[in-house]
N, C-alpha and C. Protein backbone atom coordinates (compact mmCIF):
# COMPACT_ATOMS: atom_id res chain seq x y z
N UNK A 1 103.78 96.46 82.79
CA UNK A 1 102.83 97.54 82.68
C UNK A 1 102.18 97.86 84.01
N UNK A 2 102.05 96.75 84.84
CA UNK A 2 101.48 96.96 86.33
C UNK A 2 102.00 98.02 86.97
N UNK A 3 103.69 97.93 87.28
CA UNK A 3 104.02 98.67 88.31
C UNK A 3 104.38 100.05 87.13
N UNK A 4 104.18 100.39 85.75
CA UNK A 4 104.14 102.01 85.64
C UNK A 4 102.99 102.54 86.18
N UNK A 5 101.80 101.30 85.78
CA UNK A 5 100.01 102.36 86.11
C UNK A 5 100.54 102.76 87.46
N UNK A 6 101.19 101.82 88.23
CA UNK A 6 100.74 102.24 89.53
C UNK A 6 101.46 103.56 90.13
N UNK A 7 102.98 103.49 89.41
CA UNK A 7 104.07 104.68 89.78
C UNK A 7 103.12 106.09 89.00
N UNK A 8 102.51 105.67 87.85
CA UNK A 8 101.83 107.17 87.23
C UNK A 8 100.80 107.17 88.08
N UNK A 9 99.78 106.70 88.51
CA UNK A 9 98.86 106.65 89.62
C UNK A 9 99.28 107.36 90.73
N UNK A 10 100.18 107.10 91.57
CA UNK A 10 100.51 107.69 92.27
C UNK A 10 101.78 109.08 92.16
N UNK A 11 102.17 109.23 91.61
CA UNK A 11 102.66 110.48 90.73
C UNK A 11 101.63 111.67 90.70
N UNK A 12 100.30 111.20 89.75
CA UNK A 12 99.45 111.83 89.65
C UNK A 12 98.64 112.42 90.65
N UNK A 13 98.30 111.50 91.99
CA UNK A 13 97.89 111.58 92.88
C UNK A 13 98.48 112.39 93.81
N UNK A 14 99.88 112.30 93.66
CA UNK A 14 100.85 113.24 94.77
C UNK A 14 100.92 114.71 94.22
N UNK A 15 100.85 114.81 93.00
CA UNK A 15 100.92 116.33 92.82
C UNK A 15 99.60 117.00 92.46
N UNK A 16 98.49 116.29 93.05
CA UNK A 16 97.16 116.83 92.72
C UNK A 16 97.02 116.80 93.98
N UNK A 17 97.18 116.26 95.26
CA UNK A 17 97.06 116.23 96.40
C UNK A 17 98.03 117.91 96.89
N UNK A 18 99.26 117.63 96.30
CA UNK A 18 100.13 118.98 96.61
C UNK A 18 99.56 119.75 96.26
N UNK A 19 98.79 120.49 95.31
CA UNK A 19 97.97 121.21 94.34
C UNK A 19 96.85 121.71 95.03
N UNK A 20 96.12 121.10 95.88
CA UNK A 20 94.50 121.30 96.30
C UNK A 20 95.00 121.78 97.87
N UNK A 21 96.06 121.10 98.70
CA UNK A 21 96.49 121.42 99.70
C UNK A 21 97.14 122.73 99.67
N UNK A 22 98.27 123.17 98.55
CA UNK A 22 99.09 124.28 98.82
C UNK A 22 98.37 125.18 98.19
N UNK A 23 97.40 124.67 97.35
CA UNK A 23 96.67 126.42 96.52
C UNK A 23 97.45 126.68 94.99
N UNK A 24 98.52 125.66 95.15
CA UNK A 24 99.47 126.45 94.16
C UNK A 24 99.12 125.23 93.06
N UNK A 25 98.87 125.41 91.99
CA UNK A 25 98.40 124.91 90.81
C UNK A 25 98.96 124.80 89.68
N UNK A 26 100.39 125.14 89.88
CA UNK A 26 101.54 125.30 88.60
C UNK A 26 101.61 123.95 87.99
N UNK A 27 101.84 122.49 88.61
CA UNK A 27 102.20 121.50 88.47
C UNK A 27 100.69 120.56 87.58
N UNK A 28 99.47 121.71 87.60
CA UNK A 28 98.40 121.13 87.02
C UNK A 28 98.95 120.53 85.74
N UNK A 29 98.79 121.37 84.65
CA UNK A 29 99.64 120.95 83.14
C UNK A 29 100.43 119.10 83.65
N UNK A 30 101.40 118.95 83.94
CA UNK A 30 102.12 117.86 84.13
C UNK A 30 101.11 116.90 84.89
N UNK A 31 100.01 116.92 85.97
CA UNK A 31 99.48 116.32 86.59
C UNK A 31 98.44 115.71 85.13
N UNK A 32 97.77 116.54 84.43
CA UNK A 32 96.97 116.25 83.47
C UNK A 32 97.94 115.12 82.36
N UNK A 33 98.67 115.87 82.11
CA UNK A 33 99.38 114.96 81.05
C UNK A 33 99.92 113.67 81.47
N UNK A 34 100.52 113.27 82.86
CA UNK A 34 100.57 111.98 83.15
C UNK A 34 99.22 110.91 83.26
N UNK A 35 98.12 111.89 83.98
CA UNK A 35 96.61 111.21 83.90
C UNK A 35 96.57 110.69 82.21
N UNK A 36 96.77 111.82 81.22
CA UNK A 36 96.33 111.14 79.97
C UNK A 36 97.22 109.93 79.25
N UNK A 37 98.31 109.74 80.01
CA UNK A 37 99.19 108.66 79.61
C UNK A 37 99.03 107.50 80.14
N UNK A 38 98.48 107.45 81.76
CA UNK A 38 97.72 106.97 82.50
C UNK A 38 96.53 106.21 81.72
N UNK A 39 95.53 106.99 81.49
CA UNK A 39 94.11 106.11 80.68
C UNK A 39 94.92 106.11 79.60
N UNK A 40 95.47 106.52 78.43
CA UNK A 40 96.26 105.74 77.51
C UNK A 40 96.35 104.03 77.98
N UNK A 41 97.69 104.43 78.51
CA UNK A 41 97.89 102.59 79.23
C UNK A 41 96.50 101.72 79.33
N UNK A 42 95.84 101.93 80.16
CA UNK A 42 94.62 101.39 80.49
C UNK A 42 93.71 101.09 79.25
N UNK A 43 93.92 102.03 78.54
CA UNK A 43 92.88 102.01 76.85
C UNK A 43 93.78 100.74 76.04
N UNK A 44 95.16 100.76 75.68
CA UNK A 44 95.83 100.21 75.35
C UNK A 44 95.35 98.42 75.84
N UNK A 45 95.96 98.43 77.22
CA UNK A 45 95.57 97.00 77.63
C UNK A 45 94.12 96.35 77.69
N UNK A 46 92.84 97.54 77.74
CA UNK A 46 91.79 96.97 77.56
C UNK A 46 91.54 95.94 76.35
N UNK A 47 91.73 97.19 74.78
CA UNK A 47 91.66 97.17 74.09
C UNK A 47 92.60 95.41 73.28
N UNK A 48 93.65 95.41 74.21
CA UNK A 48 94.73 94.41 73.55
C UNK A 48 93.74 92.88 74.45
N UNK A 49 93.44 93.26 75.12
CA UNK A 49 93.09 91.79 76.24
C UNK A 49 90.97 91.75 75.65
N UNK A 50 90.22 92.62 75.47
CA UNK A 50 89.02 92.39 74.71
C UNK A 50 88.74 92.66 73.52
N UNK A 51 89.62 93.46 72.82
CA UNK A 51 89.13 93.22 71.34
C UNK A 51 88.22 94.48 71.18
N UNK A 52 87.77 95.15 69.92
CA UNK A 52 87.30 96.22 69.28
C UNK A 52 85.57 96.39 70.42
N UNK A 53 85.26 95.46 70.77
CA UNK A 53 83.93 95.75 71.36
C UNK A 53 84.40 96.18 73.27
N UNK A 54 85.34 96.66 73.51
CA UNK A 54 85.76 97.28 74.87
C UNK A 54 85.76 98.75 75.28
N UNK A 55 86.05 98.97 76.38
CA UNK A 55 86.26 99.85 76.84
C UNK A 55 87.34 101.12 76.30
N UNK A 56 88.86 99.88 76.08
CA UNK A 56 89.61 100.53 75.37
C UNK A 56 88.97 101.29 74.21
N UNK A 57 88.16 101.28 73.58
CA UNK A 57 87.30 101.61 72.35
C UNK A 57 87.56 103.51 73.09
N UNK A 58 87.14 103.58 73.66
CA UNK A 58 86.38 105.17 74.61
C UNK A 58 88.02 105.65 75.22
N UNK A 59 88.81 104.83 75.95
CA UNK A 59 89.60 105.37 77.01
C UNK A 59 90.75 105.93 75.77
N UNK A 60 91.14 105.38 74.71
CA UNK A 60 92.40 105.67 73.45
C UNK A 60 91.96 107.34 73.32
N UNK A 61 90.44 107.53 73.10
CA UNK A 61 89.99 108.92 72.51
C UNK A 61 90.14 109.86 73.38
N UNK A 62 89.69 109.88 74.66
CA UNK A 62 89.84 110.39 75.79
C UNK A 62 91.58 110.55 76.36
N UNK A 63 92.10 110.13 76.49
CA UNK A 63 93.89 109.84 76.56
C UNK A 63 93.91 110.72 76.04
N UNK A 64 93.81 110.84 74.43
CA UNK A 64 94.51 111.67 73.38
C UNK A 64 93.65 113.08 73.53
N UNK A 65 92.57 113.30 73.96
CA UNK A 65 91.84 114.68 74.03
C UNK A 65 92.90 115.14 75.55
N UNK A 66 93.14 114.09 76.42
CA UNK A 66 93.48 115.07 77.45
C UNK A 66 94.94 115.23 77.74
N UNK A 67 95.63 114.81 76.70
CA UNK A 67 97.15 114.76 76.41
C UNK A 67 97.29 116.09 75.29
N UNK A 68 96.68 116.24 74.65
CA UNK A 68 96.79 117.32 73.88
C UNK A 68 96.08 118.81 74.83
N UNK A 69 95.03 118.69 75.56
CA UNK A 69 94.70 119.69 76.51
C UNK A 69 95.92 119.97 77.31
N UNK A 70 97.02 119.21 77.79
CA UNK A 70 97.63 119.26 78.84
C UNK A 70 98.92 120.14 77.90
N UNK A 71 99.21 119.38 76.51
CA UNK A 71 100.03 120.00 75.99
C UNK A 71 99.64 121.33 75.84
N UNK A 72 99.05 122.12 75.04
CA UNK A 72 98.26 123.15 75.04
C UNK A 72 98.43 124.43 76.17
N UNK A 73 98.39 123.59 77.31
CA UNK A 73 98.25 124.17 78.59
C UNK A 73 99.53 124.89 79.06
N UNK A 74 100.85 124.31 78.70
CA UNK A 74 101.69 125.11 79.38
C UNK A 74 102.50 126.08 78.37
């Protein structure tokens, strides 16, 4: 699970960096939807490693609001 956060991390990072630099904003949609798969993961492993009183609690709801925004979007 380490080295996907980090390949979607930086994925995310490279085409939001391309995005703010070139002006051109097409690749937003896909940048969003890897972010929400992104905190997914992160909600997932919180949630599996502390138990119902975590973080994961917040990051699962959020994932899924901004995975469906992203779908939506294109």
């Amino acid at each position: 699970m380490k080295i996907i956060k980090i390949i979607l991390a930086l994925i995310v990072i490279a085409i939001s960096a391309y995005g703010l630099i070139t002006k051109d904003f097409l690749y937003g949609p896909i940048s969003s939807l890897l972010l929400g798969i992104f905190i997914a993961i992160i909600g997932i492993e919180e949630f599996k490693n502390k138990g119902k009183n975590s973080w994961g609690m917040f990051f699962i709801p959020v994932s899924l609001l901004v995975i469906v925004v992203a779908l939506f979007s294109f």
